[in-house]
C-alpha atoms as a PDB file:
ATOM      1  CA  UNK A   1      17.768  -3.098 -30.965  1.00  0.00           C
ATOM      2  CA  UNK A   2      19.171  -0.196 -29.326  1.00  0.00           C
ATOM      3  CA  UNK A   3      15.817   0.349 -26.603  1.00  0.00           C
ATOM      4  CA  UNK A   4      16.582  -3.310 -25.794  1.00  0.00           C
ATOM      5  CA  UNK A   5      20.195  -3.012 -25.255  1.00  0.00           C
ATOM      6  CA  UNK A   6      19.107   0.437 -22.943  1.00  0.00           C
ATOM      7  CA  UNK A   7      16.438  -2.036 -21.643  1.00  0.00           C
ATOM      8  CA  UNK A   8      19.077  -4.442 -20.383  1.00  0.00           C
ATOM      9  CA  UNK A   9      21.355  -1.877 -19.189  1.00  0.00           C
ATOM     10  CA  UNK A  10      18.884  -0.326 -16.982  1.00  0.00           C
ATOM     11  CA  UNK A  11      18.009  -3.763 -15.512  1.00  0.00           C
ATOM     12  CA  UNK A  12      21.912  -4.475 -15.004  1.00  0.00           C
ATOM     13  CA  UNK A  13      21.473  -0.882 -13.123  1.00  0.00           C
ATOM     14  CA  UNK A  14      18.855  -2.020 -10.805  1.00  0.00           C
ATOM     15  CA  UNK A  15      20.523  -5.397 -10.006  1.00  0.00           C
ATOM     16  CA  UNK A  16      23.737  -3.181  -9.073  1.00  0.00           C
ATOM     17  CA  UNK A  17      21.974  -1.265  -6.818  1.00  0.00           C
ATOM     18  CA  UNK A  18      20.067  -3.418  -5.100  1.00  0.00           C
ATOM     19  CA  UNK A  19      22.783  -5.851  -4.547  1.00  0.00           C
ATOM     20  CA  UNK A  20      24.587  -2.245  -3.082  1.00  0.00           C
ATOM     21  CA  UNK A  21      21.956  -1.383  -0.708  1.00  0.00           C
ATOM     22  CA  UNK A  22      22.272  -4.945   0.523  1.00  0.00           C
ATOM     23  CA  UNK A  23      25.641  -4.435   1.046  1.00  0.00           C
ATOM     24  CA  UNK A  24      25.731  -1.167   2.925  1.00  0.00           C
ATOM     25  CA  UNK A  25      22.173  -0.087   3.507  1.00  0.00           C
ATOM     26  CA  UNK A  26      20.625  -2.780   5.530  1.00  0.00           C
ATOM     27  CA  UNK A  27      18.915  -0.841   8.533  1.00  0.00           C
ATOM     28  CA  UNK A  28      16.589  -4.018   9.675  1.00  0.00           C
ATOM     29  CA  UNK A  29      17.416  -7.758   9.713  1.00  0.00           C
ATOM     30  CA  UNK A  30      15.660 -10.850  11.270  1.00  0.00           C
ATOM     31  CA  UNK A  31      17.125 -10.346  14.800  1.00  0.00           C
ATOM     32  CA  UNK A  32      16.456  -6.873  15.422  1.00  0.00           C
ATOM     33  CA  UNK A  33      12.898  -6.896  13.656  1.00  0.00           C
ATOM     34  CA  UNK A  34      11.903 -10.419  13.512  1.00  0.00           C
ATOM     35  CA  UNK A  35      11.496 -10.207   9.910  1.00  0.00           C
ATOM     36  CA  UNK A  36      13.923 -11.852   7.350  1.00  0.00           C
ATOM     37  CA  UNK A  37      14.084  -9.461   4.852  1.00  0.00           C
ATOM     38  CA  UNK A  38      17.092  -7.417   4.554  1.00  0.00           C
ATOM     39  CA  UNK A  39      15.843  -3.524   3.804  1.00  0.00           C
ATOM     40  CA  UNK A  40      16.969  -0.656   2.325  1.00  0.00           C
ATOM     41  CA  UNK A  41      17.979   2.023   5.385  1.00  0.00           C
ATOM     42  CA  UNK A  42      14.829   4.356   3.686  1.00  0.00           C
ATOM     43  CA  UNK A  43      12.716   1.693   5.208  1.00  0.00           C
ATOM     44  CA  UNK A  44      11.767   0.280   8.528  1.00  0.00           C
ATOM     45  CA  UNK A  45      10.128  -2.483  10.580  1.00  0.00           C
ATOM     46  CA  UNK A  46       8.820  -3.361  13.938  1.00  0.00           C
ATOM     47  CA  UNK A  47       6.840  -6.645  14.576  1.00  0.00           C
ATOM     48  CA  UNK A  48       3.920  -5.746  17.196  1.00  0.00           C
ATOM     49  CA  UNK A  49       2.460  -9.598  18.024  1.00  0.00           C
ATOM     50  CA  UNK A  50       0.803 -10.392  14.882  1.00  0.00           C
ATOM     51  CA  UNK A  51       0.781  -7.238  13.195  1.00  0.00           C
ATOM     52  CA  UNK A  52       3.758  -5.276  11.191  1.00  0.00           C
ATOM     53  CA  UNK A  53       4.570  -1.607  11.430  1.00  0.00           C
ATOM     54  CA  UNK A  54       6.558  -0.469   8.164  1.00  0.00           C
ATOM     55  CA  UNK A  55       7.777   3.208   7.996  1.00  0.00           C
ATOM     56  CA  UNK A  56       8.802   5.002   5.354  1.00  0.00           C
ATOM     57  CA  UNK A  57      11.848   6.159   6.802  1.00  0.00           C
ATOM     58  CA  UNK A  58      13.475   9.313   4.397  1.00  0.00           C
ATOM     59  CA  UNK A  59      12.099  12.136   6.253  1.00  0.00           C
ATOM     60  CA  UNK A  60      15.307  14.382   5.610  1.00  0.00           C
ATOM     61  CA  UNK A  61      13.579  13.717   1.861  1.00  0.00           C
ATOM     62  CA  UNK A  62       9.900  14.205   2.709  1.00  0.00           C
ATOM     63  CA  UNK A  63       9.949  10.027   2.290  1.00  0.00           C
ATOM     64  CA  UNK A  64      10.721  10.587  -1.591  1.00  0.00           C
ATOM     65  CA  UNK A  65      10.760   6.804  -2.518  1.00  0.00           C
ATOM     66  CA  UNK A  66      14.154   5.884  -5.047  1.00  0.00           C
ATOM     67  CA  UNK A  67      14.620   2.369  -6.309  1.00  0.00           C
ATOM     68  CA  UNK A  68      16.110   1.072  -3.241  1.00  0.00           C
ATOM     69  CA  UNK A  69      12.426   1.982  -1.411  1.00  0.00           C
ATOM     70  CA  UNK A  70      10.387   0.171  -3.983  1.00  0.00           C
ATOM     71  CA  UNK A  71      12.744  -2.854  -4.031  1.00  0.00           C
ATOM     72  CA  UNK A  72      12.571  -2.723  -0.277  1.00  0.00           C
ATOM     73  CA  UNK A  73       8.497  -2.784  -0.328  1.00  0.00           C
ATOM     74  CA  UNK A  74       8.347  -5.136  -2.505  1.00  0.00           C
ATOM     75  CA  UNK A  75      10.960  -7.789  -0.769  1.00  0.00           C
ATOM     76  CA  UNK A  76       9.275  -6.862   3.047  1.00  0.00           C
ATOM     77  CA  UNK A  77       5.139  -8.166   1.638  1.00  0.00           C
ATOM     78  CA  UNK A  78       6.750 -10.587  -0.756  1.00  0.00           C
ATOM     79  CA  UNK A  79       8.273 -12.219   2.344  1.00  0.00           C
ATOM     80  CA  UNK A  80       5.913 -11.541   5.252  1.00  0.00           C
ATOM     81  CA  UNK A  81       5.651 -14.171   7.848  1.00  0.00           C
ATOM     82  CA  UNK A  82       2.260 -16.370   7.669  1.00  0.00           C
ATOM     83  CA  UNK A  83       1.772 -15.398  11.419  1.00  0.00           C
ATOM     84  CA  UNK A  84       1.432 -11.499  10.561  1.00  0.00           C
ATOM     85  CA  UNK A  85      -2.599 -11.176  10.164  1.00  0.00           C
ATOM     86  CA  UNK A  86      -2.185  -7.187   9.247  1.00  0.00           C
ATOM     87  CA  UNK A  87      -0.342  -4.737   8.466  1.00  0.00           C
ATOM     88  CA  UNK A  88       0.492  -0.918   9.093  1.00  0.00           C
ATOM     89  CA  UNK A  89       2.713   1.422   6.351  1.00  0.00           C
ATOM     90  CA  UNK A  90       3.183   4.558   8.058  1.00  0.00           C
ATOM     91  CA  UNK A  91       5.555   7.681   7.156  1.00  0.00           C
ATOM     92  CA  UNK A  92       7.886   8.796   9.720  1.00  0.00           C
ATOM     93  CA  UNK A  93       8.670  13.009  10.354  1.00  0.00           C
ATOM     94  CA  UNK A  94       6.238  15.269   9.379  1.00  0.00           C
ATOM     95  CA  UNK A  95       4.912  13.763   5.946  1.00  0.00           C
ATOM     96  CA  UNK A  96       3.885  10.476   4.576  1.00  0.00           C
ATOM     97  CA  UNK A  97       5.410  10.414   1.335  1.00  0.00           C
ATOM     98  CA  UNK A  98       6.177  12.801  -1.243  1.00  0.00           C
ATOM     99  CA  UNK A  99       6.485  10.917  -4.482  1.00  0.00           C
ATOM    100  CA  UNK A 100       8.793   9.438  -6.511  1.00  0.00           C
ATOM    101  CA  UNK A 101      12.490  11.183  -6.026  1.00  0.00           C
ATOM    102  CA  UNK A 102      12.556  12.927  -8.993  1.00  0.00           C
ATOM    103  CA  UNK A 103      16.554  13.385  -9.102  1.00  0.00           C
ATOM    104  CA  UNK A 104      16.007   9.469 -10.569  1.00  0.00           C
ATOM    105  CA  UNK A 105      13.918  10.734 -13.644  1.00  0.00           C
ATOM    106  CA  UNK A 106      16.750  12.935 -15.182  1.00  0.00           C
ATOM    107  CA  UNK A 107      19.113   9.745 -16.313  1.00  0.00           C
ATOM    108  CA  UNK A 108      16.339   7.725 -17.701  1.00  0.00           C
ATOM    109  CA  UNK A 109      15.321   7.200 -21.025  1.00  0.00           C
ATOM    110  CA  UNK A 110      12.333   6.015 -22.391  1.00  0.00           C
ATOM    111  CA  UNK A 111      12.847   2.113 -22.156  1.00  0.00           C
ATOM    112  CA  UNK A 112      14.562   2.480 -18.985  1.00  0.00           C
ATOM    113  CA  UNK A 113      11.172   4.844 -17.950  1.00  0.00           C
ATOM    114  CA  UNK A 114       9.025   2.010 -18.914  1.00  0.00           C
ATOM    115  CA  UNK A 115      10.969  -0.668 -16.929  1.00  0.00           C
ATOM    116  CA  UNK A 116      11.338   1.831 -13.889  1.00  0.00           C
ATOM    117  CA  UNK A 117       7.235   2.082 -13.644  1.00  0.00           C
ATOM    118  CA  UNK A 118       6.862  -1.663 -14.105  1.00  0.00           C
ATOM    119  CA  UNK A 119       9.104  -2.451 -11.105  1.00  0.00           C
ATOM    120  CA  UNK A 120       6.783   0.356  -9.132  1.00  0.00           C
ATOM    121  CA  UNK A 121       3.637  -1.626  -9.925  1.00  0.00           C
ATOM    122  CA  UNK A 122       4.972  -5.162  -9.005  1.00  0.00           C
ATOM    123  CA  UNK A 123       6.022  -3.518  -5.542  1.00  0.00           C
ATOM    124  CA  UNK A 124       2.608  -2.127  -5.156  1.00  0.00           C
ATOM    125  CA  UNK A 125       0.871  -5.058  -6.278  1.00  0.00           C
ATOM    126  CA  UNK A 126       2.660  -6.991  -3.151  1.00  0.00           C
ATOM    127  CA  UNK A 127       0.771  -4.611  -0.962  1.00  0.00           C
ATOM    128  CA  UNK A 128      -2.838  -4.871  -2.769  1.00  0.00           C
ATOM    129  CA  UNK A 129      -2.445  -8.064  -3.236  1.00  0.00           C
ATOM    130  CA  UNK A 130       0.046  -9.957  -0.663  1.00  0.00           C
ATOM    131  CA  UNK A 131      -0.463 -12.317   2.330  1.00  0.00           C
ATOM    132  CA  UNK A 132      -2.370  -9.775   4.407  1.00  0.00           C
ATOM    133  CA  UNK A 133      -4.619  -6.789   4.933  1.00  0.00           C
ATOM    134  CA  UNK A 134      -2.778  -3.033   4.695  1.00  0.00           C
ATOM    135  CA  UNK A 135      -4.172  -0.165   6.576  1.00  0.00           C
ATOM    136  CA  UNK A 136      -2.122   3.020   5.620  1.00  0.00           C
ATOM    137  CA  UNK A 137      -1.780   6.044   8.170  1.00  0.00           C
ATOM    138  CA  UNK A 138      -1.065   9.387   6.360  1.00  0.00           C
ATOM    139  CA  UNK A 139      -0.139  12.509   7.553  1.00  0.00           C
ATOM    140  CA  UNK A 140       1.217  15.638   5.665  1.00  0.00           C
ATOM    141  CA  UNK A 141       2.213  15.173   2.403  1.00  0.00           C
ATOM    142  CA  UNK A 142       0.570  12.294   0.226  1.00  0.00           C
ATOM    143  CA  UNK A 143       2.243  13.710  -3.177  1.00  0.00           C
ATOM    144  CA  UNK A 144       1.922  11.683  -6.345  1.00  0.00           C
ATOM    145  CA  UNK A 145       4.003   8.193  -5.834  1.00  0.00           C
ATOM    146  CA  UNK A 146       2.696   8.243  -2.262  1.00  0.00           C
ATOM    147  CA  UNK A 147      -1.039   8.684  -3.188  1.00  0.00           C
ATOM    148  CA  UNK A 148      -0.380   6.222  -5.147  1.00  0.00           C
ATOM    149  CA  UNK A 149       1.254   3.640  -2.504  1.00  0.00           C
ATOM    150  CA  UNK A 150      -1.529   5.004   0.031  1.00  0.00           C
ATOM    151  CA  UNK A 151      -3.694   4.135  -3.077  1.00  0.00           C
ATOM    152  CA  UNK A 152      -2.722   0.563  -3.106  1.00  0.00           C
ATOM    153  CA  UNK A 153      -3.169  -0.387   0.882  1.00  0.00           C
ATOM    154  CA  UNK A 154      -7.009  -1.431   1.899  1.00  0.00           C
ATOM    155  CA  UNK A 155      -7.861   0.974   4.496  1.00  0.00           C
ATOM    156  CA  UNK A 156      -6.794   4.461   4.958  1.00  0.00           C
ATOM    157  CA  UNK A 157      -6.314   6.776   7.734  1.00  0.00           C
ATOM    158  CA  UNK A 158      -5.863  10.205   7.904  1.00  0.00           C
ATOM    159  CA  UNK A 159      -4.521  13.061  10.142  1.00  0.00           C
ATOM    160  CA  UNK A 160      -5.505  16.162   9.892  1.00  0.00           C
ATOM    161  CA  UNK A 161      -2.708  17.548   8.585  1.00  0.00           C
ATOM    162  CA  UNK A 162      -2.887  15.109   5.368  1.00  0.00           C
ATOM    163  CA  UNK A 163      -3.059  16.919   2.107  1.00  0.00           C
ATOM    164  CA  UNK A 164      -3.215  15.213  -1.507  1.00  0.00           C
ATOM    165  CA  UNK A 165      -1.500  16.421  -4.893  1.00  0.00           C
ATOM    166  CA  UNK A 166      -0.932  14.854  -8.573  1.00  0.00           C
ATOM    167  CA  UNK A 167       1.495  17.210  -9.489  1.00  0.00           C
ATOM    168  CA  UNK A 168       2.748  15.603 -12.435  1.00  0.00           C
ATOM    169  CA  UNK A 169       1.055  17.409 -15.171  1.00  0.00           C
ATOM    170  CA  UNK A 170       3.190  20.911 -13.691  1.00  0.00           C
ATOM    171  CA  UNK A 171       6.487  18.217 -13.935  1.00  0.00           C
ATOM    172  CA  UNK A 172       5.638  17.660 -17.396  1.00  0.00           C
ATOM    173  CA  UNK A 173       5.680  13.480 -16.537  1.00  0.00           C
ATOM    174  CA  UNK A 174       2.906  10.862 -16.133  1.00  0.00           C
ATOM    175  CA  UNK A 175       2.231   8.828 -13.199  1.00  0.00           C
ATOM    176  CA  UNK A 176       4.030   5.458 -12.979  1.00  0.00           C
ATOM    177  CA  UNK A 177       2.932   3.157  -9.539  1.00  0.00           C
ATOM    178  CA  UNK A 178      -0.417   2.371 -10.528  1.00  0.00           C
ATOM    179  CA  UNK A 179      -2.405   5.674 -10.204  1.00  0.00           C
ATOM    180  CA  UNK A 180      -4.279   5.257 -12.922  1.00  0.00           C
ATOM    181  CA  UNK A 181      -6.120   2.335 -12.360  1.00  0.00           C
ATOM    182  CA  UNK A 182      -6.742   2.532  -8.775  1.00  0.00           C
ATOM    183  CA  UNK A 183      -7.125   5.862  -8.348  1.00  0.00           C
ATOM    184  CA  UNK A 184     -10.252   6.610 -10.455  1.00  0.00           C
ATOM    185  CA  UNK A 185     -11.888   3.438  -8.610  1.00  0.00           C
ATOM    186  CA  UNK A 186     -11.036   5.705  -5.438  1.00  0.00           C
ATOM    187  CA  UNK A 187     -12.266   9.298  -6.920  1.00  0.00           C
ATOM    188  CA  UNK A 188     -13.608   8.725 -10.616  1.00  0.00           C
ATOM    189  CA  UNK A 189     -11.630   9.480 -13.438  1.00  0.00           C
ATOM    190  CA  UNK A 190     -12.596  13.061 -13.787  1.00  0.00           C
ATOM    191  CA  UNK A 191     -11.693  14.060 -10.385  1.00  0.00           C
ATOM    192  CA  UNK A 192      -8.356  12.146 -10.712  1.00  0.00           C
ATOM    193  CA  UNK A 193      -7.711  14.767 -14.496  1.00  0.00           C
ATOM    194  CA  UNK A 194      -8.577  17.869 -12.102  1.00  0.00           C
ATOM    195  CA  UNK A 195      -5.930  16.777  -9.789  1.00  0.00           C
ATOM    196  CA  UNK A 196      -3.072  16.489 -12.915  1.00  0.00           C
ATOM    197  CA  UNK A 197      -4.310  19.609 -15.183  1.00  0.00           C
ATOM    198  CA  UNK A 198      -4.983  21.760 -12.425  1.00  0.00           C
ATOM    199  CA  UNK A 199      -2.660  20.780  -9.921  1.00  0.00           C
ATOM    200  CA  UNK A 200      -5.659  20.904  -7.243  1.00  0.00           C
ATOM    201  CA  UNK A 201      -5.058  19.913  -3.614  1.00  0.00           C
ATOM    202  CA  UNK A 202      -7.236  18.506  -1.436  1.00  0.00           C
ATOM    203  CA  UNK A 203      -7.003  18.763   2.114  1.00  0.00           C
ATOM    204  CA  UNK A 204      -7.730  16.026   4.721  1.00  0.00           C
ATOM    205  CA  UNK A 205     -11.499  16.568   5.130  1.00  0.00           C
ATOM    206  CA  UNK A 206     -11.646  16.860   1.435  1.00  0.00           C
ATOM    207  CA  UNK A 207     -10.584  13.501   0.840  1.00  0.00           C
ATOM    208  CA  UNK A 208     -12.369  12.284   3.238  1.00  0.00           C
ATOM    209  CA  UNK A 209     -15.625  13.509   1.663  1.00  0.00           C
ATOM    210  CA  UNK A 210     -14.355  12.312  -1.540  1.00  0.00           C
ATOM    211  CA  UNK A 211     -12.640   9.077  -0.697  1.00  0.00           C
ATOM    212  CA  UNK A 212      -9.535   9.306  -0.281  1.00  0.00           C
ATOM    213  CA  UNK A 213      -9.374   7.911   3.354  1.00  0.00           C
ATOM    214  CA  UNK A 214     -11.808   5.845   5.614  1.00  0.00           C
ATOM    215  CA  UNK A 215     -10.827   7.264   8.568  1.00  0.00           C
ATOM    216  CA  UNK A 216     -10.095  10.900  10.000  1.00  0.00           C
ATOM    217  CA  UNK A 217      -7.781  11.512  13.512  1.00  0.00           C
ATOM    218  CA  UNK A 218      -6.348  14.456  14.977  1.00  0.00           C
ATOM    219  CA  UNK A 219      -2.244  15.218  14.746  1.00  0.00           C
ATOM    220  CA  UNK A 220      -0.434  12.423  15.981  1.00  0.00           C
ATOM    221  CA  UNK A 221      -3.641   9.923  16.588  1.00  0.00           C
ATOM    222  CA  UNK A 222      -3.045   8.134  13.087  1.00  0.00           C
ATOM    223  CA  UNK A 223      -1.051   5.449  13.928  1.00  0.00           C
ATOM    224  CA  UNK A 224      -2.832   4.617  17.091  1.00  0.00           C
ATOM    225  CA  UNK A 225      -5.830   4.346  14.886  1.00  0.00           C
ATOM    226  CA  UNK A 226      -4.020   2.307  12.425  1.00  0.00           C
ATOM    227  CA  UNK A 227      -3.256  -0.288  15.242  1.00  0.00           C
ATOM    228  CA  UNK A 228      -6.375  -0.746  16.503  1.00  0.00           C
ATOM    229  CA  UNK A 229      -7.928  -0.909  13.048  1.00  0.00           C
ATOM    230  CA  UNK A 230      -5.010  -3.534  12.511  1.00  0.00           C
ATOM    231  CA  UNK A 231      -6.064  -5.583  15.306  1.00  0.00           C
ATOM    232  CA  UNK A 232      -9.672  -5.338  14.270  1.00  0.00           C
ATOM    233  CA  UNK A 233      -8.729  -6.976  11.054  1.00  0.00           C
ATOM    234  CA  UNK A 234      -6.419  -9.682  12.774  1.00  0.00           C
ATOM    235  CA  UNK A 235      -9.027 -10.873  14.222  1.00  0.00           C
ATOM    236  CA  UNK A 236     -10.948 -11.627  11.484  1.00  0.00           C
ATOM    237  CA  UNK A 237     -10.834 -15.609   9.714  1.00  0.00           C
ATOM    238  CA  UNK A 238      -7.568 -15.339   7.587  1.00  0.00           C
ATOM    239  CA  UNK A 239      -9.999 -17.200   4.720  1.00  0.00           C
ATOM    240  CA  UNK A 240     -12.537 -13.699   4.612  1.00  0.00           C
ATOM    241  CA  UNK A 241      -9.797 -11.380   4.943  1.00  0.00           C
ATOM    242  CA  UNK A 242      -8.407 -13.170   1.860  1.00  0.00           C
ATOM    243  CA  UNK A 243     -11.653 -12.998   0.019  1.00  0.00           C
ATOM    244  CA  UNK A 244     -12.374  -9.786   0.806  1.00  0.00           C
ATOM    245  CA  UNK A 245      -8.725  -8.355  -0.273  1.00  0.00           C
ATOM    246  CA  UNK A 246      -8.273 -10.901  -3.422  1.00  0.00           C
ATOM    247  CA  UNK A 247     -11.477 -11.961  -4.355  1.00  0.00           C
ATOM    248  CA  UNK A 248     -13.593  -8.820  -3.883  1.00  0.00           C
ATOM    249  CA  UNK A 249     -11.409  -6.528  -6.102  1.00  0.00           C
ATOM    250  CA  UNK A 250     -11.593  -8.747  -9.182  1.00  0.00           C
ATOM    251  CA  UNK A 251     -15.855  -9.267  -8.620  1.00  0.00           C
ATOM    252  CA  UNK A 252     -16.352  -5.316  -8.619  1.00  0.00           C
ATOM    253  CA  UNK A 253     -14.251  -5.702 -12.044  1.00  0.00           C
ATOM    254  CA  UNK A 254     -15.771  -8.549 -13.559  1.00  0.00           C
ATOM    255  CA  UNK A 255     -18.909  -8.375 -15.756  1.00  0.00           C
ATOM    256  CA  UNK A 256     -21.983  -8.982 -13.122  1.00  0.00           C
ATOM    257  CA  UNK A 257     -22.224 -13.123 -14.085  1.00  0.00           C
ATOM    258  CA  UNK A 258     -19.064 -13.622 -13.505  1.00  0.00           C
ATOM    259  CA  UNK A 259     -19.465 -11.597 -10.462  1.00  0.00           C
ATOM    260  CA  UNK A 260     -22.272 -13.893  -9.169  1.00  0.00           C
ATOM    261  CA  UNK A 261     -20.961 -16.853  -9.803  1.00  0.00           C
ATOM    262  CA  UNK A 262     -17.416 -15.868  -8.125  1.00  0.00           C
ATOM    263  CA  UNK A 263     -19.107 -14.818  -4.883  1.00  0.00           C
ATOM    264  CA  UNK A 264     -21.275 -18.165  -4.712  1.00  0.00           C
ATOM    265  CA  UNK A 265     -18.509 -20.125  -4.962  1.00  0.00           C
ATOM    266  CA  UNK A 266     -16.366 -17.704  -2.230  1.00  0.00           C
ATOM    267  CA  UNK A 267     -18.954 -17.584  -0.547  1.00  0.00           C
ATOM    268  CA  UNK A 268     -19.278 -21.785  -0.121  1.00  0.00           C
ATOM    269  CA  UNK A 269     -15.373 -21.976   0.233  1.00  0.00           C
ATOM    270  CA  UNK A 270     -15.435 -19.441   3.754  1.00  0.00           C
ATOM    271  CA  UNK A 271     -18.618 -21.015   5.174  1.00  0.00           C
ATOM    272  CA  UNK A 272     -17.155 -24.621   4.915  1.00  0.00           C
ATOM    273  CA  UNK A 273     -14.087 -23.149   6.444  1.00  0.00           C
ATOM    274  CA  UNK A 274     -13.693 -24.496  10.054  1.00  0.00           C
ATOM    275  CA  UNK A 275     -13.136 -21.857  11.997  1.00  0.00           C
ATOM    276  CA  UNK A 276     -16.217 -20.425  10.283  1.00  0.00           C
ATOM    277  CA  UNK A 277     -18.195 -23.174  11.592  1.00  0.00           C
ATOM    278  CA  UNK A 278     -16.464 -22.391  14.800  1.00  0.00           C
ATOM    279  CA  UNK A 279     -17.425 -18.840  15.049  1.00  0.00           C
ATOM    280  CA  UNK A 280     -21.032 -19.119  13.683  1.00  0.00           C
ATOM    281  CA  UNK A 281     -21.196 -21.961  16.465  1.00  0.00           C
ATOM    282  CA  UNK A 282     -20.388 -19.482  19.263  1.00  0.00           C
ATOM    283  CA  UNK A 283     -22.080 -16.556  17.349  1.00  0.00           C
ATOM    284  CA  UNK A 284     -25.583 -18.993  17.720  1.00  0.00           C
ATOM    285  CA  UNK A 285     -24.371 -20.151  21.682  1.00  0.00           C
ATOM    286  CA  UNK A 286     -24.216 -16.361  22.485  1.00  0.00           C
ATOM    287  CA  UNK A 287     -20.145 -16.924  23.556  1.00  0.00           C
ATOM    288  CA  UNK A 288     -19.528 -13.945  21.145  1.00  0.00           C
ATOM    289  CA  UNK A 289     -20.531 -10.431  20.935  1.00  0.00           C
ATOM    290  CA  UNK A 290     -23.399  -9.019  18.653  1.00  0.00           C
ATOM    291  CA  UNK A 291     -23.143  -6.156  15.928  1.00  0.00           C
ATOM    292  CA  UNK A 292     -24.015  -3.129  18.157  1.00  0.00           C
ATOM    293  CA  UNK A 293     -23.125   0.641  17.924  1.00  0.00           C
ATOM    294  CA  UNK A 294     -21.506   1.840  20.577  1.00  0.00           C
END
């Protein structure tokens, strides 16, 4: 009786807050953004034709994310316009993201601890699995919660000054936003314990070679990348980005009939799409380019 009671309090918390950060933190609305979304003023947004920029936006805090962040994330890809075809998470100043702000741990107990982690993974489940393809560019710190935001997006780029860190065994906590189930999918399970007992860090070529990020830039070259990757993926038919960002996760899961049997039928669906007849139409009329490397 009394975790439910701390349950319901904590909930009564959230609602407080977010209905404050409405009311005095709104740093973007639909007229200066073109989104309409109200955020937190930890967050950011810029509309660039049909793709969004969103930036992490708490560099004074190393882009710590508190509760207003995650309710932020999770309002911005809940509501994302069906015209955006992609989109970019970036970090602004001179890290990505360094994890949950851990000032919010200290008041929590455990049924408000258990609540608190749920609300991370329905935020981070609007960005693995929302209305459009997310290509994250890291730099500097990607520190527990942020690995596991950066974790959550589809494509990953990386400056050279990224570094990676679990550091929540030394914290004595657990992690909380998903980590452990997309992270080992990422790295394998017993690279993922190295990281926690050991407090290991891997450096941007490092996670590179293990797969932590798809793509490697110099300083400053990330988001660039991230835009053109963005635009890459805009261009693709909405119905294979879907598959390949909805579908494709849950055949790689699924036991290998099930798996078969899923991609026939996906398969059938974006073939009989018509813009699919469109493009193999021009593909076969040589009005559109070939696979080449350049």
């Amino acid at each position: 009786m009394k975790s439910c009671e701390r349950l319901t309090g904590f909930r009564r918390n959230v609602t407080e807050r977010t209905q404050d950060f409405r009311a005095v933190g709104i740093a973007v609305s639909k007229s200066a953004s073109g989104f309409d979304v109200q955020l937190p003023r930890s967050l950011k947004a810029e509309r660039r034709g049909d793709i969004a920029v969103l930036f992490l936006a708490r560099a004074e805090k190393r882009n710590a994310i508190d509760d207003p962040t995650v309710s932020g994330i999770e309002a911005f890809f809940a509501a994302l316009p069906d015209a955006i075809k992609a989109v970019v998470l970036a970090g602004e100043g001179d890290h990505f993201c360094s994890g949950l702000d851990l000032g919010e741990l200290t008041s929590r107990d455990i049924a408000q601890g258990i609540a608190h982690s749920r609300s991370w993974h329905r935020a981070f489940e609007r960005i693995e699995f929302g209305k459009a393809p997310v290509v994250a560019v890291l730099h500097g710190a990607v520190v527990g919660g942020g690995l596991e935001i950066a974790a959550a997006c589809h494509i990953r780029v990386a400056e050279a000054s990224t570094y990676y860190a679990l550091p929540e065994g030394s914290r004595g906590i657990f992690v909380g936003g998903g980590g452990a189930v997309r992270l080992p999918r990422l790295i394998g399970t017993a690279r993922m314990m190295d990281m926690m007992l050991t407090g290991r860090i891997y450096d941007a070529d490092e996670g590179q070679a293990i797969g932590l990020s798809h793509y490697l830039t110099a300083p400053g070259q990330g988001l660039a990348k991230g835009m053109e990757i963005a635009e890459r993926i805009a261009g693709n038919a909405p119905m294979t980005n879907f598959a390949v960002t909805h579908v494709l996760p849950r055949i790689a899961q699924a036991d290998p009939a099930s798996g078969y049997l899923t991609e026939a039928l996906t398969s059938a669906i974006a073939q009989g799409e018509k813009e699919a007849k469109d493009r193999l139409k021009a593909f076969l009329e040589k009005r559109a380019p070939k696979t080449v490397r350049h």
